[in-house]
PDB file of N, CA and C in Angstrom:
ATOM      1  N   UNK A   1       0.845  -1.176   0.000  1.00  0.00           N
ATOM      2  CA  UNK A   1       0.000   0.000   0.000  1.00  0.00           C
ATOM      3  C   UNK A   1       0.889   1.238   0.000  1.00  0.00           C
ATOM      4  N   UNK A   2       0.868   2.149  -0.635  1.00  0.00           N
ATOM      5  CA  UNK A   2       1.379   3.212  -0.990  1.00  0.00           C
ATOM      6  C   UNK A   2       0.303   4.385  -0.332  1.00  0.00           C
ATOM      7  N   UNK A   3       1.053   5.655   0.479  1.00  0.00           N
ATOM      8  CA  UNK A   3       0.757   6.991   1.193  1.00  0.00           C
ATOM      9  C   UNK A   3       0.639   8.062   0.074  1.00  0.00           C
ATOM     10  N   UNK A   4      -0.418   8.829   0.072  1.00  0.00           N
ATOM     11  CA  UNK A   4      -0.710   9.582  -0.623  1.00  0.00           C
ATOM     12  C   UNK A   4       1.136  11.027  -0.156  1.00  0.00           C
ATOM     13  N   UNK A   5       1.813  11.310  -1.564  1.00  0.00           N
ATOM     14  CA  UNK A   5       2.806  12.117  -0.866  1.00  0.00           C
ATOM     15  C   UNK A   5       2.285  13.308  -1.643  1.00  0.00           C
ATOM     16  N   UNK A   6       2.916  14.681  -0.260  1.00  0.00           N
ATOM     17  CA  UNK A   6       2.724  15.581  -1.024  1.00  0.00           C
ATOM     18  C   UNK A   6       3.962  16.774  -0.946  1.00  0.00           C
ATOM     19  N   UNK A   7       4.332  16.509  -2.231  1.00  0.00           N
ATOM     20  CA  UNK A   7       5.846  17.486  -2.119  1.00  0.00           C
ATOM     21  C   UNK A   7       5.720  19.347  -2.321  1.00  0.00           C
ATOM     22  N   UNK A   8       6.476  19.382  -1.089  1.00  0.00           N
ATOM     23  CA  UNK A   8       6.404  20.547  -0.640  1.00  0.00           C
ATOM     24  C   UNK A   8       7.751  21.993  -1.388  1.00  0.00           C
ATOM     25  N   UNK A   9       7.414  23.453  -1.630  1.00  0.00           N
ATOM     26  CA  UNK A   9       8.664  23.885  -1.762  1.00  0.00           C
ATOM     27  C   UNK A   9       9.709  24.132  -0.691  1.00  0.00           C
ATOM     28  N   UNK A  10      10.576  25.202  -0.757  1.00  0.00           N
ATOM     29  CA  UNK A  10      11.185  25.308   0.540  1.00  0.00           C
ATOM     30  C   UNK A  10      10.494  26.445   1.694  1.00  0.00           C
ATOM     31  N   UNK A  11       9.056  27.097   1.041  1.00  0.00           N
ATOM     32  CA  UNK A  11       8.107  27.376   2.468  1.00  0.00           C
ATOM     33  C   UNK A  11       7.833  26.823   3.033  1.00  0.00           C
ATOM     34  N   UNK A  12       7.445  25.517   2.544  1.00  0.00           N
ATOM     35  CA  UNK A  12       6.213  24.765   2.938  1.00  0.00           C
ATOM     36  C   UNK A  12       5.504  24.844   2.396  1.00  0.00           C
ATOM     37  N   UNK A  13       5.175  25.366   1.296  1.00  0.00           N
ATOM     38  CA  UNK A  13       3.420  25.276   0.834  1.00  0.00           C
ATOM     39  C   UNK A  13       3.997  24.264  -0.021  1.00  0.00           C
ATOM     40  N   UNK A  14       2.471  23.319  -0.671  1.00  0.00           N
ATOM     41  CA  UNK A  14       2.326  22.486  -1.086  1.00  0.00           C
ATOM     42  C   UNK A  14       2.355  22.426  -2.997  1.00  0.00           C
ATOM     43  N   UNK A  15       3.604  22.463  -3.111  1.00  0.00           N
ATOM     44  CA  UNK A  15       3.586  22.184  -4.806  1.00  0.00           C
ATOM     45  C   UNK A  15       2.893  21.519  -5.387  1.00  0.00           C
ATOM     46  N   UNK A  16       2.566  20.045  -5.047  1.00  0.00           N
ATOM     47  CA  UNK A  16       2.284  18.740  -5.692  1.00  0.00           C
ATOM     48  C   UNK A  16       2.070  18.010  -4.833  1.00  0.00           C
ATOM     49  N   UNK A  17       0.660  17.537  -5.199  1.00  0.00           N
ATOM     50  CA  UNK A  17       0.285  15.838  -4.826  1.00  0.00           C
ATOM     51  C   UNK A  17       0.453  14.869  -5.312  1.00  0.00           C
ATOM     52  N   UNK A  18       1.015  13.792  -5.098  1.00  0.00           N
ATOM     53  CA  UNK A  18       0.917  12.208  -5.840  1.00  0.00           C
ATOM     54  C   UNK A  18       0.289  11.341  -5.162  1.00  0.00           C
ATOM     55  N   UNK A  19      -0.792  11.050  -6.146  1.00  0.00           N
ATOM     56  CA  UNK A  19      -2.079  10.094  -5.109  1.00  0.00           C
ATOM     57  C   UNK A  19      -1.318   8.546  -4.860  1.00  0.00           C
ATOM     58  N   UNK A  20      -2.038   8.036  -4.131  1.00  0.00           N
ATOM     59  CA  UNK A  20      -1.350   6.225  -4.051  1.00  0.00           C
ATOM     60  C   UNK A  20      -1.780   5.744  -5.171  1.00  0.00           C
ATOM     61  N   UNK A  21      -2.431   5.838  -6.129  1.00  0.00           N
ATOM     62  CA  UNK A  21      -2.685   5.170  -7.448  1.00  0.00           C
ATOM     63  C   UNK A  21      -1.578   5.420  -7.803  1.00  0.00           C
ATOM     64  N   UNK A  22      -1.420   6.688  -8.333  1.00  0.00           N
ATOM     65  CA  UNK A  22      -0.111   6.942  -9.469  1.00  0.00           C
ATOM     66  C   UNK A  22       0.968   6.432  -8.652  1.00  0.00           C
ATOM     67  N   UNK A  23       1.560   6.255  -7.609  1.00  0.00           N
ATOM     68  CA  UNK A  23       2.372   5.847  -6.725  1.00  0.00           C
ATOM     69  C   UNK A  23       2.502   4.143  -7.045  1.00  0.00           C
ATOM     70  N   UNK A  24       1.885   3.434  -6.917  1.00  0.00           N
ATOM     71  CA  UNK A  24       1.350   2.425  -7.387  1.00  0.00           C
ATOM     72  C   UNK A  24       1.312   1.800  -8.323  1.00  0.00           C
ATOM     73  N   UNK A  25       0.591   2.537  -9.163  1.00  0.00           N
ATOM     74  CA  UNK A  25       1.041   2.076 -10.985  1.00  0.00           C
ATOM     75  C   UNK A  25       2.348   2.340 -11.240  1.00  0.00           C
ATOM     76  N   UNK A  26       2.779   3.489 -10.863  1.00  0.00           N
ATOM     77  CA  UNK A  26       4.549   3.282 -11.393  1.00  0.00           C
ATOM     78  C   UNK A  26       5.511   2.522 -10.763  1.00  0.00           C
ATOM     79  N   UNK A  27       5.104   2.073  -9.627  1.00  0.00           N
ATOM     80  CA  UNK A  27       5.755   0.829  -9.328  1.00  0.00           C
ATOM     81  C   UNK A  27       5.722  -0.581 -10.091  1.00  0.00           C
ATOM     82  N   UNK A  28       4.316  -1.102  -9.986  1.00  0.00           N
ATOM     83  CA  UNK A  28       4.049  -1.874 -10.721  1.00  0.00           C
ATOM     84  C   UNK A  28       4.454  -2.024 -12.352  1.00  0.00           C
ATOM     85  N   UNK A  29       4.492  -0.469 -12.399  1.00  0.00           N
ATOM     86  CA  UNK A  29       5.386  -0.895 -14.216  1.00  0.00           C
ATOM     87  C   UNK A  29       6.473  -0.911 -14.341  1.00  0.00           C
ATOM     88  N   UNK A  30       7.084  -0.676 -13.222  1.00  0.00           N
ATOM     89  CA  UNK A  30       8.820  -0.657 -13.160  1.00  0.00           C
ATOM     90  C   UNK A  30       9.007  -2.198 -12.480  1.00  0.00           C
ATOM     91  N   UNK A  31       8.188  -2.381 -11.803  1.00  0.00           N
ATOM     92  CA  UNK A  31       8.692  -3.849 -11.246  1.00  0.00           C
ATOM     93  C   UNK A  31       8.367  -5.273 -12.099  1.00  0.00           C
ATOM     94  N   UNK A  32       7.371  -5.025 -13.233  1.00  0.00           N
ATOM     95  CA  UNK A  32       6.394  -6.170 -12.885  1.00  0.00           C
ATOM     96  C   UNK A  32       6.956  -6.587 -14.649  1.00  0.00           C
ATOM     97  N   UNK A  33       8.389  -5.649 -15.127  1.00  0.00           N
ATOM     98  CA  UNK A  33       9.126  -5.853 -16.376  1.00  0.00           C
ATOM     99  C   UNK A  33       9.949  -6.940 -16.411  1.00  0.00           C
ATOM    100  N   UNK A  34      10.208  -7.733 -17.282  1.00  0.00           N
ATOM    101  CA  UNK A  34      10.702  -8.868 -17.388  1.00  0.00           C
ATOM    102  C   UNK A  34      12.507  -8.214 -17.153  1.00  0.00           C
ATOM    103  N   UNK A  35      13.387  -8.987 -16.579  1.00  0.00           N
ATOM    104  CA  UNK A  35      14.704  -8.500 -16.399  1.00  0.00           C
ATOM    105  C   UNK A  35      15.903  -9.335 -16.695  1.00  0.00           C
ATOM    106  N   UNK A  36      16.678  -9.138 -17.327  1.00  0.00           N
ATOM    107  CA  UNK A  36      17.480  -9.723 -17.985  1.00  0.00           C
ATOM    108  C   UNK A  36      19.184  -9.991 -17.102  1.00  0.00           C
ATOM    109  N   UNK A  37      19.357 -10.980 -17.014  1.00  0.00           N
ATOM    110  CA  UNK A  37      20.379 -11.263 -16.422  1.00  0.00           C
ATOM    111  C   UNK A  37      21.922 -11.715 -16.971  1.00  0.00           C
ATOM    112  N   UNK A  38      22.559 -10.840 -17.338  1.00  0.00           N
ATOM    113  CA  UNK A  38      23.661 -11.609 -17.783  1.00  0.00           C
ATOM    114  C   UNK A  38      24.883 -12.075 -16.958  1.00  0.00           C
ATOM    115  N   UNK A  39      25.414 -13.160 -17.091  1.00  0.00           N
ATOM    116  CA  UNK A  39      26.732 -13.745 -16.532  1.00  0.00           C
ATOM    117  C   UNK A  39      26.046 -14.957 -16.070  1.00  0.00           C
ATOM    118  N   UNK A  40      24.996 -14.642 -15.654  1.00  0.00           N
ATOM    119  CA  UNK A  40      24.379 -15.504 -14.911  1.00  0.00           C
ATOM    120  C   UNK A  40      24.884 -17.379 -15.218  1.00  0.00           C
ATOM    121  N   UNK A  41      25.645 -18.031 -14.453  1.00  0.00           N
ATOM    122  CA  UNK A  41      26.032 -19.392 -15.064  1.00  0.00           C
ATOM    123  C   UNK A  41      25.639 -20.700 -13.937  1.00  0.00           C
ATOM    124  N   UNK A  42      25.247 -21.581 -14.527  1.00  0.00           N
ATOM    125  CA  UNK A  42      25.077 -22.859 -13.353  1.00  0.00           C
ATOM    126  C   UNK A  42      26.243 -23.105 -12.465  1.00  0.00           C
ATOM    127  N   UNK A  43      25.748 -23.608 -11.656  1.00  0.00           N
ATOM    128  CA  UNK A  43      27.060 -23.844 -10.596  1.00  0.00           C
ATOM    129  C   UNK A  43      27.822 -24.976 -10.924  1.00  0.00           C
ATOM    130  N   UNK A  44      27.590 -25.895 -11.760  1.00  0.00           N
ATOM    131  CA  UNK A  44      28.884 -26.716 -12.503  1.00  0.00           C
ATOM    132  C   UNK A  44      29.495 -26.205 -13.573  1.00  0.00           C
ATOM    133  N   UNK A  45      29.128 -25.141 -14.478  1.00  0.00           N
ATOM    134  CA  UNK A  45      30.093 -24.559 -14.945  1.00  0.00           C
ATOM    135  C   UNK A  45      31.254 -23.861 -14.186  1.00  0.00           C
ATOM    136  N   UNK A  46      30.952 -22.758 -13.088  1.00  0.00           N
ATOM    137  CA  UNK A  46      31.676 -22.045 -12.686  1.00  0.00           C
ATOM    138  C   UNK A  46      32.942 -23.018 -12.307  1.00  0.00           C
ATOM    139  N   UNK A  47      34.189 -22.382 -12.675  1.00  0.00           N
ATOM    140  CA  UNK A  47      35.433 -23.218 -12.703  1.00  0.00           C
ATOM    141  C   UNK A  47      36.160 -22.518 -11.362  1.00  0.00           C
ATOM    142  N   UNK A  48      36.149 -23.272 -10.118  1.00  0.00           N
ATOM    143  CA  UNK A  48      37.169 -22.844  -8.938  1.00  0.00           C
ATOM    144  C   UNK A  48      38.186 -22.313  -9.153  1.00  0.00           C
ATOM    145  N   UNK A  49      38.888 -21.297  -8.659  1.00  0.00           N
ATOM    146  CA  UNK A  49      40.215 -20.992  -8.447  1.00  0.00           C
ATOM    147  C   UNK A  49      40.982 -22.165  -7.899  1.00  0.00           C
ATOM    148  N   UNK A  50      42.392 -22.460  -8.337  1.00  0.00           N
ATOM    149  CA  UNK A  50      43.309 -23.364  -7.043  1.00  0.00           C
ATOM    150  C   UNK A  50      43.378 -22.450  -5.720  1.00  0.00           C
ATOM    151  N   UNK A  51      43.592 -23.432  -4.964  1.00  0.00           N
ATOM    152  CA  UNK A  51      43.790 -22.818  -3.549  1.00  0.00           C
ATOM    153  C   UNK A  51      45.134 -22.117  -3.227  1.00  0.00           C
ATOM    154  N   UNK A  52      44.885 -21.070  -2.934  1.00  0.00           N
ATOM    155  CA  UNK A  52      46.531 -20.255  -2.521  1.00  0.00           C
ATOM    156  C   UNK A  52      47.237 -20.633  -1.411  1.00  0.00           C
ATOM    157  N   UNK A  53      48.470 -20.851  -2.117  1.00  0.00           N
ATOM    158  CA  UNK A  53      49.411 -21.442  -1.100  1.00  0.00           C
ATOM    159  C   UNK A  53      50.639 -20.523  -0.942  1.00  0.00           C
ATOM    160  N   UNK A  54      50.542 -19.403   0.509  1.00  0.00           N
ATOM    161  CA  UNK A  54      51.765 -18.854   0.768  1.00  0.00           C
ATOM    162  C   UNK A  54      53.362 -19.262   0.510  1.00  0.00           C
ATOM    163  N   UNK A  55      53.986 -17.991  -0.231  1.00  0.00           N
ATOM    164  CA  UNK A  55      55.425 -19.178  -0.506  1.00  0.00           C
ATOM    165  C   UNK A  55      56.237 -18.833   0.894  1.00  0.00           C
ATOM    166  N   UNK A  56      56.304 -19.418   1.749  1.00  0.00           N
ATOM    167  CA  UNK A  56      56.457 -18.803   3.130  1.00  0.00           C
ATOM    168  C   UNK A  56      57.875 -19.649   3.303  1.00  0.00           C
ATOM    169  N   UNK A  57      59.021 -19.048   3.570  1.00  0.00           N
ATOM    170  CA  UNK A  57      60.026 -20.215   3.582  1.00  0.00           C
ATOM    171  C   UNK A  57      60.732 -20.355   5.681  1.00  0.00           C
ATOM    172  N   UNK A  58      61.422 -21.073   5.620  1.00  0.00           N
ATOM    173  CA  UNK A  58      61.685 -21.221   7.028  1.00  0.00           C
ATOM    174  C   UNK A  58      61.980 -19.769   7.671  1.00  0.00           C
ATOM    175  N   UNK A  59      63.217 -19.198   7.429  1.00  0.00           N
ATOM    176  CA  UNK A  59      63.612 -17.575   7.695  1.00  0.00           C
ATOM    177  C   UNK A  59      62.520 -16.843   7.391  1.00  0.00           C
ATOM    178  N   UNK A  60      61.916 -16.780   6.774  1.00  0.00           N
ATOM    179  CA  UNK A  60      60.461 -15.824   7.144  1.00  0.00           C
ATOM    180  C   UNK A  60      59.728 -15.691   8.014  1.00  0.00           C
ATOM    181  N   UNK A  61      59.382 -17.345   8.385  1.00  0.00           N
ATOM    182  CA  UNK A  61      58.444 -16.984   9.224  1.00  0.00           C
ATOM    183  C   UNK A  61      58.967 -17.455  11.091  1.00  0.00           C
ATOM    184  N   UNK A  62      60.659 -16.789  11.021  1.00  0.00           N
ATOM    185  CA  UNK A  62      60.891 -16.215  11.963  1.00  0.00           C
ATOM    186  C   UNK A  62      60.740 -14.979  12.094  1.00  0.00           C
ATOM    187  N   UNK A  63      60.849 -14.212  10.837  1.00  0.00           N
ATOM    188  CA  UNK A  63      61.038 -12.972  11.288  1.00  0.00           C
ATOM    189  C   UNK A  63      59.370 -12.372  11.286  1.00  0.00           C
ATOM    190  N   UNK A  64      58.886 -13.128  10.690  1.00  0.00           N
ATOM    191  CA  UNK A  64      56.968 -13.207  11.058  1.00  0.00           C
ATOM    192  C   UNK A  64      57.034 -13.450  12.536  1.00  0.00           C
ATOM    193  N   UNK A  65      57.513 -14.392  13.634  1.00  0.00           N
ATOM    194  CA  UNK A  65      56.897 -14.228  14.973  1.00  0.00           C
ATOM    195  C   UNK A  65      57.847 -13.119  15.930  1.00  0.00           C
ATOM    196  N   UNK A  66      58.873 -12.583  14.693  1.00  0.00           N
ATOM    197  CA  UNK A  66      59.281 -11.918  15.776  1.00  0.00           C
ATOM    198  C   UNK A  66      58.860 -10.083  15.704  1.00  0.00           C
ATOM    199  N   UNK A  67      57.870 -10.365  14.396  1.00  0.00           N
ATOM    200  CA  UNK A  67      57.439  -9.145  14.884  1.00  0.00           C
ATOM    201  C   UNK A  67      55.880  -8.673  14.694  1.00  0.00           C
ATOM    202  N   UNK A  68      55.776 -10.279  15.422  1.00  0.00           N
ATOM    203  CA  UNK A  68      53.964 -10.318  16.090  1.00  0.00           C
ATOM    204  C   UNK A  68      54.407 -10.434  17.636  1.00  0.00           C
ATOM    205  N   UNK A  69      55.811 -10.852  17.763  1.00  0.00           N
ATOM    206  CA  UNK A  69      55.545 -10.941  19.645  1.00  0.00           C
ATOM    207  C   UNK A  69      56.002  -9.269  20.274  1.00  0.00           C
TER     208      UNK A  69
END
């Protein structure tokens, strides 16, 4: 259900009304449009990444705990 709005200038007085019909119908014609999706792919196509594997060698990851402690 859609509120009757009524837009105002910067007095306040009342420029314009928009009833809940017209409120309403232009929703309904913006929503109720068929919508097109592209990329869109099944989930057995989509091809995984490999899993990342840090190249982390021994001397690194001393100097990794020594400057997390």
């Amino acid at each position: 259900m859609f509120y009757e709005v009524r837009v105002l200038d910067k007095t306040g007085d009342i420029k314009k009304v928009i009833s809940s019909k017209k409120l309403s119908k232009k929703f309904w014609d913006k929503h109720t449009q068929p919508q097109e999706f592209s990329g869109k792919q099944n989930y057995e196509e989509v091809e995984s990444e490999p899993e990342w594997k840090p190249e982390v060698s021994s001397g690194k990851v001393e100097v990794l705990n020594e400057v997390y402690e």
